[in-house]
Protein backbone atom coordinates (compact mmCIF):
# COMPACT_ATOMS: atom_id res chain seq x y z
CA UNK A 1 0.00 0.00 0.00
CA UNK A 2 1.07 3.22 -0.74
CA UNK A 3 0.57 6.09 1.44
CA UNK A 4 -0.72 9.37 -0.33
CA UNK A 5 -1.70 11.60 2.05
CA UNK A 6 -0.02 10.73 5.52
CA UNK A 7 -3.10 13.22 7.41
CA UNK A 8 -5.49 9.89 6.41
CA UNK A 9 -6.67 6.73 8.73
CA UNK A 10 -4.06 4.62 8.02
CA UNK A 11 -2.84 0.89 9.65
CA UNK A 12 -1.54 0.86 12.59
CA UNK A 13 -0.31 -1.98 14.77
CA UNK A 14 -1.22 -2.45 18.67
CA UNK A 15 0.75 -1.78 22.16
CA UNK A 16 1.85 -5.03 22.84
CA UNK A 17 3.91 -4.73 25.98
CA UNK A 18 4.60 -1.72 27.19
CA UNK A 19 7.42 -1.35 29.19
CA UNK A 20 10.32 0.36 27.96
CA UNK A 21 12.56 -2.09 27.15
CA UNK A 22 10.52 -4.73 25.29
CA UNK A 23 11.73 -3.66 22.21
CA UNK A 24 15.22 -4.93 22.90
CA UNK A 25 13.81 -7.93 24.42
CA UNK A 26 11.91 -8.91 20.92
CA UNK A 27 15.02 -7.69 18.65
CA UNK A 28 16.92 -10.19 16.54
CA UNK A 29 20.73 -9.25 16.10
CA UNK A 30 20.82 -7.84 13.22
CA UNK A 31 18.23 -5.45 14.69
CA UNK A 32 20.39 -5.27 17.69
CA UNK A 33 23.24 -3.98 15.90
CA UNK A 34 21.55 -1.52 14.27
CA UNK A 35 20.43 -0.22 17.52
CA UNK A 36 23.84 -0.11 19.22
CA UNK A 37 25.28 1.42 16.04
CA UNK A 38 22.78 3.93 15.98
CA UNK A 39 23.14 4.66 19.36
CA UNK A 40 26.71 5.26 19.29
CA UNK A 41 26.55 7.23 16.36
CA UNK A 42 23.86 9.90 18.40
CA UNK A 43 26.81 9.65 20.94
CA UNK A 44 29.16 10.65 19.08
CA UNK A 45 27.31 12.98 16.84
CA UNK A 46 25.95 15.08 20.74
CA UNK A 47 29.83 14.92 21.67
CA UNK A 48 30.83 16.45 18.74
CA UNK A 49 28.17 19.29 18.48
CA UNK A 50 28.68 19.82 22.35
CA UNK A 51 32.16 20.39 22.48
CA UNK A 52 32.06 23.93 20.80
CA UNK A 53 29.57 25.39 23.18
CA UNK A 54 31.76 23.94 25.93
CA UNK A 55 35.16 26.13 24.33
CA UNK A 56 33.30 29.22 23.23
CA UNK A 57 34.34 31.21 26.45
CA UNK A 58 37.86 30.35 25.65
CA UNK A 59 37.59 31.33 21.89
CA UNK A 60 36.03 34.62 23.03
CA UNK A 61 38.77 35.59 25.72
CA UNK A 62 41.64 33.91 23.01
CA UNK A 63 41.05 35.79 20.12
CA UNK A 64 39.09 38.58 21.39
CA UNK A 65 35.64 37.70 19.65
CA UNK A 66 32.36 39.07 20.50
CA UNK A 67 29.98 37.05 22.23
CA UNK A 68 27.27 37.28 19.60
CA UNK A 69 29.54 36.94 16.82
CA UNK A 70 31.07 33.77 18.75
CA UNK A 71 27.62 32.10 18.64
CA UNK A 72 27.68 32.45 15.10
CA UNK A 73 29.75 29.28 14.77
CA UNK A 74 27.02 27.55 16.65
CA UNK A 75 24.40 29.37 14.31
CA UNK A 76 26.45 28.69 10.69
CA UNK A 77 27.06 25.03 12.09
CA UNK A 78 23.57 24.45 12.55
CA UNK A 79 22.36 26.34 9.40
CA UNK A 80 24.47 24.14 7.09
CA UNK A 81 23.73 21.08 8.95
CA UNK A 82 19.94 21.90 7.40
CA UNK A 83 21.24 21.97 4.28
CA UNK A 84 22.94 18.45 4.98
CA UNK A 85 20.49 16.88 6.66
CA UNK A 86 17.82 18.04 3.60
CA UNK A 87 20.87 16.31 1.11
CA UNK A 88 21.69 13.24 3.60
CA UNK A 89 17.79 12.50 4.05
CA UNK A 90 17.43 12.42 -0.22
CA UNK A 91 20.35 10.89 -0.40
CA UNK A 92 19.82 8.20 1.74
CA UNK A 93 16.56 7.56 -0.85
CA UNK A 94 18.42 6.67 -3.34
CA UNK A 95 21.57 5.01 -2.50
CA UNK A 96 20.47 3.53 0.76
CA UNK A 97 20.61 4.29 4.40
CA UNK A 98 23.59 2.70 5.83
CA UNK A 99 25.94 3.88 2.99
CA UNK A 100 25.02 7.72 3.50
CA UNK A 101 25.38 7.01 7.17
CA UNK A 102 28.88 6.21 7.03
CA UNK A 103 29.35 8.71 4.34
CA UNK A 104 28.45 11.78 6.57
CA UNK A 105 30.11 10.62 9.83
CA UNK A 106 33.47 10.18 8.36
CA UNK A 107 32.27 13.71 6.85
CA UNK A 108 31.91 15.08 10.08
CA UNK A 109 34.88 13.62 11.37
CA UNK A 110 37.44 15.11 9.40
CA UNK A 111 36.06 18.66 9.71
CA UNK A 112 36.51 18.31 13.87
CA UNK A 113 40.13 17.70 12.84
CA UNK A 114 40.54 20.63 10.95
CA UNK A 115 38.99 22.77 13.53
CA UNK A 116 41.26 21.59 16.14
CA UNK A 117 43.82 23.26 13.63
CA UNK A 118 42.13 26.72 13.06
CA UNK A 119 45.04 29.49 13.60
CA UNK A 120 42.01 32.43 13.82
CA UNK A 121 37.92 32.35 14.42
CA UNK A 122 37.80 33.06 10.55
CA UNK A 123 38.64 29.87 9.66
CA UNK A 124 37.46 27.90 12.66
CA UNK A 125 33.82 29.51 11.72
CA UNK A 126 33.87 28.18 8.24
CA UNK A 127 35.37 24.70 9.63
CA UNK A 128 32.51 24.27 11.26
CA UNK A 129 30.00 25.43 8.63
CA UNK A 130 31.87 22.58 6.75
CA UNK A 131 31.34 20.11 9.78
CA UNK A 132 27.98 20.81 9.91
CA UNK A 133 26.96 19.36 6.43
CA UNK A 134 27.66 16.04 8.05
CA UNK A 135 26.38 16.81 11.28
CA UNK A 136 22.93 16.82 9.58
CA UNK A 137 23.10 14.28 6.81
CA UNK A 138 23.92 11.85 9.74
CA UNK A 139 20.65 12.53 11.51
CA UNK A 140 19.01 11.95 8.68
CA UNK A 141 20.37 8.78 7.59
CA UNK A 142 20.45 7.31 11.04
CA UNK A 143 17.00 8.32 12.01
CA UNK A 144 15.16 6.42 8.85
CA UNK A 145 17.61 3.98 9.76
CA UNK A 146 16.60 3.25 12.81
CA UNK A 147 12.62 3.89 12.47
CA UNK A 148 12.23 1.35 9.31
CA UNK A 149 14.73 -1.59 11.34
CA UNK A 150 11.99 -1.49 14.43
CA UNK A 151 8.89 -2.75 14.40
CA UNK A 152 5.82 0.11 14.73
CA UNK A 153 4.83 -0.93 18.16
CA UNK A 154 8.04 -0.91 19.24
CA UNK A 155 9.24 2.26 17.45
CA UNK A 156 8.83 5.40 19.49
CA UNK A 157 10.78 3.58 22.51
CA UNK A 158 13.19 2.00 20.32
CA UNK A 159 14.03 5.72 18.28
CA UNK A 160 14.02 7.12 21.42
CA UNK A 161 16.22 5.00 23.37
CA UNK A 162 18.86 6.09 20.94
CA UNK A 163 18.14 9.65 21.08
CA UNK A 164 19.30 9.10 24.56
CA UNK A 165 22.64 8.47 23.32
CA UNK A 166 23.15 12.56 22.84
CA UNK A 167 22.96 12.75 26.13
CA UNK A 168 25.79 10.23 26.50
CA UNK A 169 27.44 12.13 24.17
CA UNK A 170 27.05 15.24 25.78
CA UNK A 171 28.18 14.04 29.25
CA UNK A 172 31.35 12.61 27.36
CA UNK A 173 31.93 16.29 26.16
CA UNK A 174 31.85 17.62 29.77
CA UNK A 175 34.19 14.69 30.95
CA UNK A 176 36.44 15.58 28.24
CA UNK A 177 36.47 19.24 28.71
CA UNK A 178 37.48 18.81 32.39
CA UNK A 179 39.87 15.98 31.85
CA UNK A 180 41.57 17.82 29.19
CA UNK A 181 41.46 21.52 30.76
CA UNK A 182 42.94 20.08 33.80
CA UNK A 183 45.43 18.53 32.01
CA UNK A 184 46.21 21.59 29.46
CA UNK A 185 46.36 25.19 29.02
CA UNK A 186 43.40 26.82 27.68
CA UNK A 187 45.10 27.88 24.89
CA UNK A 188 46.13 24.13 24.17
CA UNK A 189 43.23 22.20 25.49
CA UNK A 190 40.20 23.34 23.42
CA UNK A 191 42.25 21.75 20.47
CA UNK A 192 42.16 18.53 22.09
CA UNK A 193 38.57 18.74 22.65
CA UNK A 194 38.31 18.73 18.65
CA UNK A 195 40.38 16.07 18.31
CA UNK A 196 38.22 14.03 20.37
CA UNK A 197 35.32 14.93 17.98
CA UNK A 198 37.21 13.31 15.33
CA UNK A 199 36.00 9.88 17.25
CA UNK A 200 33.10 8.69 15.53
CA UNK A 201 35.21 8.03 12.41
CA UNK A 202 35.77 4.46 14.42
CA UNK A 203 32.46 3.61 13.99
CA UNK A 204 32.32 3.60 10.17
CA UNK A 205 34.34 0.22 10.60
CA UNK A 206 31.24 -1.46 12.48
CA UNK A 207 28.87 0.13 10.33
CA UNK A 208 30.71 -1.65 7.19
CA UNK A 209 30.80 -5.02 8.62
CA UNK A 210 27.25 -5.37 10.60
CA UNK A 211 25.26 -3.08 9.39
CA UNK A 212 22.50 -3.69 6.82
CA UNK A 213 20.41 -1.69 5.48
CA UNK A 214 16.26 -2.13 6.39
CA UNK A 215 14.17 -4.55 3.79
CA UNK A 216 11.04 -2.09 3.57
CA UNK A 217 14.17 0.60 1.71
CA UNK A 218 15.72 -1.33 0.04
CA UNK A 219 12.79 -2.93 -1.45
CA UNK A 220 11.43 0.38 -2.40
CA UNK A 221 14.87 1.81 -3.93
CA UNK A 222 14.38 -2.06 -5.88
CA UNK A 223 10.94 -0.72 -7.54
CA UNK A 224 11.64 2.40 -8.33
CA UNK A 225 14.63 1.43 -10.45
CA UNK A 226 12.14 -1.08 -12.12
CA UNK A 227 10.08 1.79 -12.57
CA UNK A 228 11.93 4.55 -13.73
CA UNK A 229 10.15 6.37 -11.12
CA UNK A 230 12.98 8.77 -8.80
CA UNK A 231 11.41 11.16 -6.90
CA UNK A 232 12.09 14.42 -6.74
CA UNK A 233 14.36 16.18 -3.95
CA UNK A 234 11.13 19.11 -4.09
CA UNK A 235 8.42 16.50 -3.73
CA UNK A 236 7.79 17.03 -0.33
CA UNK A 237 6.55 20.30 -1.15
CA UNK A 238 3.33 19.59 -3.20
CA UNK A 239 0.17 17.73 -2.98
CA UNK A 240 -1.11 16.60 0.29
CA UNK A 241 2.52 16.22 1.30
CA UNK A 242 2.64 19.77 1.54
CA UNK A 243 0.87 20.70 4.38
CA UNK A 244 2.53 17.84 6.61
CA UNK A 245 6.12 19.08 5.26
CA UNK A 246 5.53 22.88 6.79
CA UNK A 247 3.87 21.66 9.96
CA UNK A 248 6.56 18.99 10.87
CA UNK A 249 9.14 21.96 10.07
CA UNK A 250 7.45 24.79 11.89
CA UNK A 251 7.34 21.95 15.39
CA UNK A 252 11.01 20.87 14.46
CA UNK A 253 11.81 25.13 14.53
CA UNK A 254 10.68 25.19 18.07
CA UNK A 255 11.61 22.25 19.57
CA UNK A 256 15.04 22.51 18.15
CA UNK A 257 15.65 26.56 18.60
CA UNK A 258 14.20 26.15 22.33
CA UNK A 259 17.00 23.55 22.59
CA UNK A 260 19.69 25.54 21.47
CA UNK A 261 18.75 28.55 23.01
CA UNK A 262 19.41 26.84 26.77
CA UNK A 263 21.63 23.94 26.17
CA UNK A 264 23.87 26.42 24.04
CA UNK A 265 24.72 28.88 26.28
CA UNK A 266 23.83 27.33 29.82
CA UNK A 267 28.06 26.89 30.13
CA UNK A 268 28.50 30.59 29.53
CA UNK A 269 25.58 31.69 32.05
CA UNK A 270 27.46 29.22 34.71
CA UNK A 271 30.68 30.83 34.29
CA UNK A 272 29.31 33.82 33.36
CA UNK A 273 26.82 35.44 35.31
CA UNK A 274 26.68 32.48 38.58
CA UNK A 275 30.83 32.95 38.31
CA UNK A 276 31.68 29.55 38.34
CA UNK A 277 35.08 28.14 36.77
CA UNK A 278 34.96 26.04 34.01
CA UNK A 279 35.93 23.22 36.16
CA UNK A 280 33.65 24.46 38.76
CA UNK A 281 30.61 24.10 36.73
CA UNK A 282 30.99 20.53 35.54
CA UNK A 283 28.74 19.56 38.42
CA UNK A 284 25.92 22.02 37.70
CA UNK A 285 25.99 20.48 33.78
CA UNK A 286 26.37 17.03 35.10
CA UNK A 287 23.13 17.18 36.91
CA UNK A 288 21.45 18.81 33.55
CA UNK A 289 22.88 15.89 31.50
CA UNK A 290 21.81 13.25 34.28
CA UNK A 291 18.17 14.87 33.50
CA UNK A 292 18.51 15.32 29.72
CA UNK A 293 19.38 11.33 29.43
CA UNK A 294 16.61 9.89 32.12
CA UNK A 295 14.03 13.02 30.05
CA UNK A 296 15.19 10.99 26.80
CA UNK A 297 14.25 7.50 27.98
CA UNK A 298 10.79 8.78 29.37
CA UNK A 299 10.10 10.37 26.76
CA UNK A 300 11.14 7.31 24.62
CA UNK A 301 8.57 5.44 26.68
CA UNK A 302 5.62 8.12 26.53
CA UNK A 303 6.04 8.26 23.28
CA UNK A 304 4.69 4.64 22.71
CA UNK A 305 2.44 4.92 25.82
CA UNK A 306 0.56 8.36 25.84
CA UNK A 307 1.40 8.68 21.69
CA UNK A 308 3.79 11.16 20.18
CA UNK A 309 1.34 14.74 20.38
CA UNK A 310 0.60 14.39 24.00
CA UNK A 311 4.56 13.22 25.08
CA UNK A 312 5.14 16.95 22.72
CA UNK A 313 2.42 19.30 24.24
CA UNK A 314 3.06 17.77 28.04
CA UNK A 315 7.02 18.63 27.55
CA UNK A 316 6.80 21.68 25.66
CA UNK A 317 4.75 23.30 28.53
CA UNK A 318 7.46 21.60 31.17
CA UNK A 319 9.96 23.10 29.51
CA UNK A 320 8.51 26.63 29.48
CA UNK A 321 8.13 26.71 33.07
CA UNK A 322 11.71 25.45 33.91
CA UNK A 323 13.17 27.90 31.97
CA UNK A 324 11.31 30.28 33.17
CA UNK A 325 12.50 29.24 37.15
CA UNK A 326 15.95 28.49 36.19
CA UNK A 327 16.82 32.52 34.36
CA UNK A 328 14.13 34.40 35.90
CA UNK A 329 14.19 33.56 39.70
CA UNK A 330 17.34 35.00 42.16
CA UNK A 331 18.01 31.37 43.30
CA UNK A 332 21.40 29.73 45.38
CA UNK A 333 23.71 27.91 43.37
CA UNK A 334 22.84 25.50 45.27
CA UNK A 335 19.28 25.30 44.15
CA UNK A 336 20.30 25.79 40.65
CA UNK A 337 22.25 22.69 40.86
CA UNK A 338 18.91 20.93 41.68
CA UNK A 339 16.87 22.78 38.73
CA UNK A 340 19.58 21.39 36.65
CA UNK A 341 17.70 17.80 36.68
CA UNK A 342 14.22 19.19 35.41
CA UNK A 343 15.61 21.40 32.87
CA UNK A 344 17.52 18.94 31.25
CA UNK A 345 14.61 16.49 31.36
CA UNK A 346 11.94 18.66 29.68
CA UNK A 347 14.44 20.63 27.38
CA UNK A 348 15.85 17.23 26.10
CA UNK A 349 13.06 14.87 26.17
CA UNK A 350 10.45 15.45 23.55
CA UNK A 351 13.55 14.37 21.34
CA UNK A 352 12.70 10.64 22.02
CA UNK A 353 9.44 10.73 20.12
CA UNK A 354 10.85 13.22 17.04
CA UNK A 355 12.61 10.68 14.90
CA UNK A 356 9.71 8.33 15.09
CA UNK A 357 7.30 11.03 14.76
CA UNK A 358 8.84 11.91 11.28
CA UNK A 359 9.14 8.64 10.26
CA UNK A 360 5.26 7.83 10.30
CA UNK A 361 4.37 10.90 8.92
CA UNK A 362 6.03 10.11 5.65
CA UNK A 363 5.68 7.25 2.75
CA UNK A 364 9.13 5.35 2.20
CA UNK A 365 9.50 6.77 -1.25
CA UNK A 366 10.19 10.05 0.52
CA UNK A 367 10.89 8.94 3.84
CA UNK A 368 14.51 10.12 3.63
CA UNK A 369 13.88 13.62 2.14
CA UNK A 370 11.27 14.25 4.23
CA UNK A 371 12.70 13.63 7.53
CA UNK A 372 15.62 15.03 6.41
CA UNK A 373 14.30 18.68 5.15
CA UNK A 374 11.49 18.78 8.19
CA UNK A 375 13.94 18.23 11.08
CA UNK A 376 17.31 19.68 9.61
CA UNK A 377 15.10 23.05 8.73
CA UNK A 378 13.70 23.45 12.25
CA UNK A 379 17.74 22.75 12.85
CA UNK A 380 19.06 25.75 10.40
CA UNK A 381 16.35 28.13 11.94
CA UNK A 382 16.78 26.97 15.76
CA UNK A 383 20.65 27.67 14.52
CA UNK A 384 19.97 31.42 14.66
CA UNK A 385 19.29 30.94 18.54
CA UNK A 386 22.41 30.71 19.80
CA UNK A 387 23.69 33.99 17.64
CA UNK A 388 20.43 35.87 18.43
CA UNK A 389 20.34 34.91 22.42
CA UNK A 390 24.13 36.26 21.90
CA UNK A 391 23.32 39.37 20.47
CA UNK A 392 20.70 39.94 22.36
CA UNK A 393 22.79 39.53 25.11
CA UNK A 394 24.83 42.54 24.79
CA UNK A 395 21.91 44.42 26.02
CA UNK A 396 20.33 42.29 28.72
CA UNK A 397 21.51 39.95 30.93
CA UNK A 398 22.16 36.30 29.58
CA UNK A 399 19.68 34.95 31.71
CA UNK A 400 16.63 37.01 30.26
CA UNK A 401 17.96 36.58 26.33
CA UNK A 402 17.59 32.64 26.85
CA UNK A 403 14.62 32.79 28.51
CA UNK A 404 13.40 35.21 25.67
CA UNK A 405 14.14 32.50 22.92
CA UNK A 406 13.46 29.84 24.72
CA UNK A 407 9.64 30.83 25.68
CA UNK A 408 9.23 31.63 21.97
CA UNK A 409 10.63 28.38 20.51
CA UNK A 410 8.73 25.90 23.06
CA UNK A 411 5.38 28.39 21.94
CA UNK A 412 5.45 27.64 18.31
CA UNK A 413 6.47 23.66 19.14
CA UNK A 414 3.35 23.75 21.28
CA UNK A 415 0.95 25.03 18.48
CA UNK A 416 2.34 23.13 15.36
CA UNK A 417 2.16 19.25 17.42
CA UNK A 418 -1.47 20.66 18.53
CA UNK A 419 -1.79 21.00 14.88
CA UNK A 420 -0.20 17.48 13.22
CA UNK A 421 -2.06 14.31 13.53
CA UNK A 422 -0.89 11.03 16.34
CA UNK A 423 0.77 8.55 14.47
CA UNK A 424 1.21 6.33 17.14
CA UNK A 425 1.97 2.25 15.87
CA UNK A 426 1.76 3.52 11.92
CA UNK A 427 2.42 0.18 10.05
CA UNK A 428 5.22 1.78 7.29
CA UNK A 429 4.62 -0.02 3.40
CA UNK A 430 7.32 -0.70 0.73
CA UNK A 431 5.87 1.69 -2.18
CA UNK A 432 7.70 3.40 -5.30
């Protein structure tokens, strides 16, 4: 059957158990090893995006760059990784998902190396604008990946259970950053921390060797060759397709540029404005990562349980609120520390229910491109966040500019999931 308008009644499969991890329980290995190389691959991928927001006080005080022009880099990494997320998704259509996967991480990979060698922020900006092409192909890839390999009862605990692995990813950032500034000189260590982005290159070799890529894509790829029949990379902009592709990409903008707007600059507003060291404030981001990753695998859970709207309107309005106490309220540092938890777990966990979200709302013909322009545009317009709370922060305190953004962002994510339909269990179809 092929899916023409994804709005429709379509076939969906039943809860079967519903704890959170039955879906490992009923995997075979193949499916397993997906999973795990997924997993690591969100890892990775949160490490590497992480580890810039975690140097940007030492760029600025280095090489004498303005804060809002320093959280360009963030922005420009994030805009391009649209772009290559939109490329990786189509991509990953027509030559396959596991190929385009390994394609972008080594992508991204290389590019960490070369800005661990940037002599001036020139050149480390358009490093990462580089980087971020990969950055975004490989959510693409790996999110189709992973939503076609797991059964559709399964699915929104399964995709989100490897979202979780940012989280992982993150907290290996912070470990790094105060292993390696202990270790090192400023001046010396926030190379390091670039070289360590240049990790997930390793995990190419697994992906060669167990790796295969889902029946339902490749059968599809299989009839459109018969066929003749390629789609477009501008398909997902007409027909009934249409109205689904600027919904999914207005809820992406929010969810991702109320993201970006906290997690990006939370480091700064530690050191900057609570004047703690760098060092000192690896507890205070410990206990927001500790939240982000237990916020991923609820919301992996909920997202199976409650469905993926309500697990998107409950978080939304949680995170709203906890941004809200966190920047607005004259609290202790000590009671900061504890808000830390909560605002990692609803700024972070509506993630677990995105990738399968996308999935569903798309027929495997254009599965790839789909995903890939929806959530890699929300990506490229979130990316303005982190320059915008920046600028904006030249004339208010860093603490109101995030809450600012943030507010906004988790608004418009509100209103666009009240708009889209549930696709909870959606039974996905080989078409062409």
């Amino acid at each position: 059957m092929t899916i023409a308008d994804p709005a429709r009644a379509v076939e969906t499969a039943d809860i079967e158990d519903t704890s959170l991890l039955a879906f490992y329980r009923d995997m075979n290995r193949g499916e397993r090893r997906t999973f795990w190389a997924c997993a690591s691959g969100w890892a990775l991928d949160g490490m590497d995006f992480m580890i810039y927001p975690l140097v940007i006080g030492t760029i600025v005080k280095l090489w004498s760059v303005d804060q809002g022009i320093a959280g360009l880099a963030g922005t420009v990494t994030l805009l391009s990784s649209a772009i290559g997320g939109w490329l990786g998704g189509y991509l990953a259509d027509r030559l396959g998902r596991v190929r385009t996967l390994q394609f972008t991480i080594l992508w991204f990979s290389v590019f960490s190396l070369v800005c661990a060698m940037a002599q001036n922020f020139d050149q480390l900006l358009i490093a990462r604008a580089v980087l971020g092409l990969g950055f975004g192909g490989e959510w693409a890839a790996g999110a189709v990946l992973m939503g076609e390999a797991i059964r559709p009862q399964y699915r929104g605990r399964a995709v989100g259970s490897v979202q979780s692995g940012w989280a992982v990813g993150w907290g290996l950032a912070v470990l790094a950053q105060a292993i390696l500034f202990s270790l090192f000189p400023a001046e010396t260590a926030w190379r390091w921390m670039f070289v360590v982005g240049a990790l997930p290159a390793l995990l190419v070799f697994y992906l060669r060797r167990y790796v295969t890529e889902p029946d339902i894509a490749a059968a599809t790829r299989v009839r459109q060759a018969e066929a003749g029949n390629h789609p477009p990379l501008w398909e997902i902009f007409s027909g009934p397709i249409l109205k689904t592709t600027v919904l999914a990409s207005l809820m992406a903008t929010g969810c991702q540029g109320g993201y970006y707007a906290v997690t990006f600059w939370v480091p700064q507003f530690l050191t900057k404005e609570r004047h703690l060291s760098i060092v000192g404030s690896t507890g205070y981001l410990a206990a927001l990562i500790i939240g982000s990753f237990i916020g991923y695998l609820t919301g992996a859970w909920l997202a199976d349980r409650i469905g993926r709207r309500n697990l998107f309107l409950t978080f939304s309005l949680g995170a709203i609120a906890i941004v809200l106490l966190y920047t607005q309220l004259p609290l202790t540092n000590e009671i900061l520390w504890l808000l830390g938890f909560p605002l990692g777990f609803f700024a972070s966990g509506y993630f677990s229910g995105m990738g399968a979200f996308l999935t569903e709302l798309y027929p495997t013909r254009l599965r790839g491109s789909g995903q890939g322009f929806c959530y890699n545009f929300g990506r490229g317009i979130g990316a303005l966040f982190p320059f915008l709370v920046g600028a904006l922060s030249n004339s208010t305190t860093l603490a109101n500019a995030i809450a600012i953004f943030a507010v906004a962002a988790y608004g418009v994510f509100f209103l666009a999931a009240f708009a889209l339909p549930e696709t909870r269990g959606r039974v996905l179809h080989v078409d062409g």
